[in-house]
Protein backbone atom coordinates (compact mmCIF):
# COMPACT_ATOMS: atom_id res chain seq x y z
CA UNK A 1 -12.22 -1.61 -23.17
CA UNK A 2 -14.51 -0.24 -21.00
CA UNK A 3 -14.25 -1.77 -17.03
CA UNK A 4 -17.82 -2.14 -15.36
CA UNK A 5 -17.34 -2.45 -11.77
CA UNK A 6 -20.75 -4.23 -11.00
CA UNK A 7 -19.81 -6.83 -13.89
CA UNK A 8 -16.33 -7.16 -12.29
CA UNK A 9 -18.11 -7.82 -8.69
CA UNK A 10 -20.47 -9.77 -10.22
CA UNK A 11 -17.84 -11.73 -12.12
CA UNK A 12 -15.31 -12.22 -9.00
CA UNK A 13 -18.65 -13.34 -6.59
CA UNK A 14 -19.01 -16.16 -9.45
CA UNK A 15 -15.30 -17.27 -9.42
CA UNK A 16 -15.86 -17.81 -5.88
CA UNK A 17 -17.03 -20.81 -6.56
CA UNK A 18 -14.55 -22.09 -8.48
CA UNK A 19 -12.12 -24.94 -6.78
CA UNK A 20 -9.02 -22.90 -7.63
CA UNK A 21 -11.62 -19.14 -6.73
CA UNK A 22 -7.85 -17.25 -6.38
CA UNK A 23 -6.47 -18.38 -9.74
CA UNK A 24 -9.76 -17.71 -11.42
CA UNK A 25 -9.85 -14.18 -9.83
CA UNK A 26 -6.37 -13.55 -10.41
CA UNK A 27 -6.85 -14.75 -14.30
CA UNK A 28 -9.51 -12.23 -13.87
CA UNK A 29 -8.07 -9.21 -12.34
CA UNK A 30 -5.01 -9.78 -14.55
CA UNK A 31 -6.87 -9.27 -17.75
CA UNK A 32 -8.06 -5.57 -16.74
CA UNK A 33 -4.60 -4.54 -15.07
CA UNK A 34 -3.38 -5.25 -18.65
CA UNK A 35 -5.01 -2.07 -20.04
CA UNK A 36 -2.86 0.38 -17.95
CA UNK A 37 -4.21 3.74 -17.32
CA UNK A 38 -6.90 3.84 -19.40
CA UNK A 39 -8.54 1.44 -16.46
CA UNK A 40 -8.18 4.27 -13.82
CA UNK A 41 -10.84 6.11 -16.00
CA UNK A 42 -13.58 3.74 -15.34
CA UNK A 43 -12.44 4.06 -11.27
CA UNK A 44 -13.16 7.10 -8.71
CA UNK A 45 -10.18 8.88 -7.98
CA UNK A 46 -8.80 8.78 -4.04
CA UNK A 47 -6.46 10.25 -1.82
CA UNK A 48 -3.62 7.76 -2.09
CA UNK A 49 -4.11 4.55 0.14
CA UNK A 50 -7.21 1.92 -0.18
CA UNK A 51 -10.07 3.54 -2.00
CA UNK A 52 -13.33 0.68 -1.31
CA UNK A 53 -15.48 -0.03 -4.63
CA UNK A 54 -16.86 -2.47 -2.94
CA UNK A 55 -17.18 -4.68 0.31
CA UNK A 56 -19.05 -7.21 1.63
CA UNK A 57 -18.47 -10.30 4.16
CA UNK A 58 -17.04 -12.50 1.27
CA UNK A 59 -15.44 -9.95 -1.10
CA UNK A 60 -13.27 -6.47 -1.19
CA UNK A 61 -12.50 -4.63 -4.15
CA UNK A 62 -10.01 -1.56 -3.82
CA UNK A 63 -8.33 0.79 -5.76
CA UNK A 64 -5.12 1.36 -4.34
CA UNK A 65 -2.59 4.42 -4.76
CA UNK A 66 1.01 3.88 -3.37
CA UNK A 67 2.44 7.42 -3.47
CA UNK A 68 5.89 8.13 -4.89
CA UNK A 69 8.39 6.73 -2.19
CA UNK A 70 5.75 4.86 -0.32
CA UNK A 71 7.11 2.49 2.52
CA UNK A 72 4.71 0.49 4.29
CA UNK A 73 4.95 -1.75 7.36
CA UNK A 74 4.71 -5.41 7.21
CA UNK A 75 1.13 -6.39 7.58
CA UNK A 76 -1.23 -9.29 7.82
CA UNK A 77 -4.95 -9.99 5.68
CA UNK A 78 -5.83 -13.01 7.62
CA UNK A 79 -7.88 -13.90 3.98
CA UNK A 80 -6.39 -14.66 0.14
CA UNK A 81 -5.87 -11.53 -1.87
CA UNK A 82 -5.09 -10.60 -5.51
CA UNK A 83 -3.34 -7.65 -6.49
CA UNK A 84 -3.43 -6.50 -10.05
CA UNK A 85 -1.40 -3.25 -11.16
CA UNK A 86 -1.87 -1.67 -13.83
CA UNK A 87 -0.07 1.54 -13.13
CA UNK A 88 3.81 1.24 -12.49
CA UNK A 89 5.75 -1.10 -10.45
CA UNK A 90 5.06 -2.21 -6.72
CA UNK A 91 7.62 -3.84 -4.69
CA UNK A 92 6.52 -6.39 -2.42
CA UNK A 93 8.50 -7.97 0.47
CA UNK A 94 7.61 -11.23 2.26
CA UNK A 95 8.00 -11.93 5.90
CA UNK A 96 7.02 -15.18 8.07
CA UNK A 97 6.86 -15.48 11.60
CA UNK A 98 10.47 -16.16 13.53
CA UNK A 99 10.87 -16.96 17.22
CA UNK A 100 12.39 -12.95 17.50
CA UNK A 101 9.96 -11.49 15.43
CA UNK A 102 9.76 -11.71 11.42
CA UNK A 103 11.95 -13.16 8.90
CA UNK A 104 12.25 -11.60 5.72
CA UNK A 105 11.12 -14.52 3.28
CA UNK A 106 11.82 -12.79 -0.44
CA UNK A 107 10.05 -10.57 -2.34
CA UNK A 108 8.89 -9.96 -5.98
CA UNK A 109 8.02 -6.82 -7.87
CA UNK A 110 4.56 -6.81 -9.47
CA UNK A 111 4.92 -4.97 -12.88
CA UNK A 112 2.67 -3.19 -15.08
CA UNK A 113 -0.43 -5.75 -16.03
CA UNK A 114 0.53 -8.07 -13.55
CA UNK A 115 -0.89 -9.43 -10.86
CA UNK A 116 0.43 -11.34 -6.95
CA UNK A 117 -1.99 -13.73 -5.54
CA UNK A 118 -1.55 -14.29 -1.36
CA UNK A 119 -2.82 -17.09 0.72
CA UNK A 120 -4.25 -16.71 4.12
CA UNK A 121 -1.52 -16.81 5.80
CA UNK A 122 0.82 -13.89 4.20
CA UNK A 123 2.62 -10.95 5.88
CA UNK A 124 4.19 -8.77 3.79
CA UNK A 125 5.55 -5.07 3.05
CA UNK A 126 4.81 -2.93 0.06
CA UNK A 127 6.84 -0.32 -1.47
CA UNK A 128 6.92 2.22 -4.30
CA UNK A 129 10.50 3.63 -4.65
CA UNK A 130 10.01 5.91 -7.74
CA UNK A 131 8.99 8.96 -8.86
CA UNK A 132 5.83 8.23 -9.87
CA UNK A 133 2.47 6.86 -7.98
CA UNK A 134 1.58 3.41 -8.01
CA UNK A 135 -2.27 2.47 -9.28
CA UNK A 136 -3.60 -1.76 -8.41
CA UNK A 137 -7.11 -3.06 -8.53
CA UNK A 138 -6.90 -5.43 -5.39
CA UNK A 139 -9.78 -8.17 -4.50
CA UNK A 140 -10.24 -9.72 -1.18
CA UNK A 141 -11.94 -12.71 -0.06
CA UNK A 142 -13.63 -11.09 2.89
CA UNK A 143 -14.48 -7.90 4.52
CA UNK A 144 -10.75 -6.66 4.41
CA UNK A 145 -11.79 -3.52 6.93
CA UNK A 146 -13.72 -5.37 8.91
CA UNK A 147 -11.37 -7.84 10.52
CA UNK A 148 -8.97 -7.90 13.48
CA UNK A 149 -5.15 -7.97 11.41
CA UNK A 150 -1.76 -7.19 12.64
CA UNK A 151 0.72 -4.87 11.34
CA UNK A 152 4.32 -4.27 12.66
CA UNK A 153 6.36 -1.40 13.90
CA UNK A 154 9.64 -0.47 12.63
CA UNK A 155 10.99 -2.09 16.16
CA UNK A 156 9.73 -5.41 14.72
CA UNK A 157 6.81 -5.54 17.08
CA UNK A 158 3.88 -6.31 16.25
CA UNK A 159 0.42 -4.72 16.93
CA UNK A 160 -3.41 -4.39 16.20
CA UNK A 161 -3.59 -2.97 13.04
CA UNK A 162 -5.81 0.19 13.35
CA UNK A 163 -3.38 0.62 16.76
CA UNK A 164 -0.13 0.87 14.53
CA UNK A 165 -1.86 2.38 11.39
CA UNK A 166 -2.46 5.14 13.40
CA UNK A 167 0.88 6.18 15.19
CA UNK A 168 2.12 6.21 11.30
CA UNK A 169 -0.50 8.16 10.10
CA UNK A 170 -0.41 10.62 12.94
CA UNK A 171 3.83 11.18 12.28
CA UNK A 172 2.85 11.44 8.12
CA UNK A 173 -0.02 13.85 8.55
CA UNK A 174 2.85 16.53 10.48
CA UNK A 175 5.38 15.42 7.71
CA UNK A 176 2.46 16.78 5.15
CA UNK A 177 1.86 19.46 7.23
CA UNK A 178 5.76 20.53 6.98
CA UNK A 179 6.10 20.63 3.55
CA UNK A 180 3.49 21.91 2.80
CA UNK A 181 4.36 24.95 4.79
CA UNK A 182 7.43 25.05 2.98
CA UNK A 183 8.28 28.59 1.72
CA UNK A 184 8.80 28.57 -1.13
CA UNK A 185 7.00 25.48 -2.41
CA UNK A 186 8.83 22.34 -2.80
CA UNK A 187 9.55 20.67 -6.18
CA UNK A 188 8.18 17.19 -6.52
CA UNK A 189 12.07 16.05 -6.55
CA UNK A 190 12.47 18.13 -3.12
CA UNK A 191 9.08 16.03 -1.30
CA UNK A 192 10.47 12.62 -3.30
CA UNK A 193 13.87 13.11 -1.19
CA UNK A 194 11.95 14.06 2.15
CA UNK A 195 10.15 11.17 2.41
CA UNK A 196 12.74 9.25 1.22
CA UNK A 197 14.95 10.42 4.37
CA UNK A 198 11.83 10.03 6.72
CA UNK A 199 11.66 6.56 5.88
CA UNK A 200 15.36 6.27 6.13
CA UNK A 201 15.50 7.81 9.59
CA UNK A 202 12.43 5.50 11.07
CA UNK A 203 14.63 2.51 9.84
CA UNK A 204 17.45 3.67 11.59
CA UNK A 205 15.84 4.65 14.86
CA UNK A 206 13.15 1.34 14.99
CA UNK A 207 10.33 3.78 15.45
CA UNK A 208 8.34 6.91 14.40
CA UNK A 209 9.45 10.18 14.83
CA UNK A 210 8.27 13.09 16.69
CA UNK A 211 7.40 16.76 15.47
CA UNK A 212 10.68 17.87 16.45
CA UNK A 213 12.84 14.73 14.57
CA UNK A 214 10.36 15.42 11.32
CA UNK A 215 11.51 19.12 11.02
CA UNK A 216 15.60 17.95 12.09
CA UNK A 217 15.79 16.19 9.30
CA UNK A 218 14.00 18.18 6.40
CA UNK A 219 16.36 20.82 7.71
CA UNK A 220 19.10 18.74 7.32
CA UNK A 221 18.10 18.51 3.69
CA UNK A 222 18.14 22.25 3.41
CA UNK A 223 14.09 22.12 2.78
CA UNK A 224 13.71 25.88 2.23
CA UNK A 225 12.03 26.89 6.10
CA UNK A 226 9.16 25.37 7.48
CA UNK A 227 8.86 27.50 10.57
């Protein structure tokens, strides 16, 4: 198998114009994810997070890397989306709407080769609670970057996306900053269990932490010292 990402694009632009365009696409994305890692040769390697092969008004295609221990926020996409994996496990929670913010609403774990299909209308959280990075081919129907969406804080409240995104970028940047400072280096285990009590900590607290909380708690590990 060899993946062609301007036959792909062309191929998805087609299936838009199918009656059922998101089970075609899925169908679709499903049969690459099904290769595994031998697809991630045939894709440009990113930092972990969205990596854009392509975008236009009517279609996204992204490579996405969830890091290990990754906990996003709920968010919106305010257009139908397909996510295929075909490297590990991603665990997906669903949320709705409720008169005191959201409601969880299930979830479902998309395995190796499979795929999730979302309508419209979906908030939802993503997580990757191993050891071991998370790889999905995602499509869009629309220019996913290039519209107004919402994501939510850890209080539960929600925001403009780009607003939100970057408070929790800002806080993980200093946590990267920390450990990588760390003297002398930390062991993949070691950064697994720091993030893993970041996220634990925001959850607790409803909120980010500040540059001061950060280095509490990966003392509290006994992270060798940071200073």
């Amino acid at each position: 198998m060899r993946f062609d990402l301007d036959t792909f694009i062309d191929d998805c632009t087609a299936l838009q114009r199918e009656s059922d365009q998101v089970g075609a696409i899925a169908d679709l994305v499903e049969r690459q994810v099904r290769h595994g890692p031998k697809l991630d040769d045939a894709l440009v390697d990113g930092s972990p997070g969205p990596l854009t092969l392509y975008a236009s008004p009517e279609l996204t295609v992204q490579r996405i890397e969830w890091p290990a221990g990754f906990h996003g926020a709920p968010h919106d996409h305010r257009m139908w989306a397909v996510v295929g994996v075909y490297v590990g496990s991603e665990h997906n929670n669903f949320h709705r709407r409720g008169p005191d913010g959201l409601v969880d609403a299930g979830g479902r774990v998309i395995e190796q080769g499979s795929v999730l299909a979302l309508d419209t209308d979906a908030i939802h959280s993503v997580a990757n609670p191993s050891r071991e990075s998370v790889l999905g081919l995602h499509v869009y129907g629309g220019d996913i970057d290039g519209v107004p969406r919402s994501q939510w804080r850890p209080d539960g409240t929600e925001g403009p996306l780009a607003e939100v995104r970057a408070e929790s970028l800002s806080m993980w940047a200093a946590v990267r900053e920390f450990l990588s400072e760390a003297s002398p280096p930390l062991s993949d285990d070691q950064v697994f269990e720091a993030i893993s009590a970041i996220n634990e900590q925001m959850r607790q607290r409803q909120r980010t932490l500040a540059h001061d909380e950060i280095r509490d708690v990966l003392t509290a590990l006994g992270s060798p010292d940071t200073e």
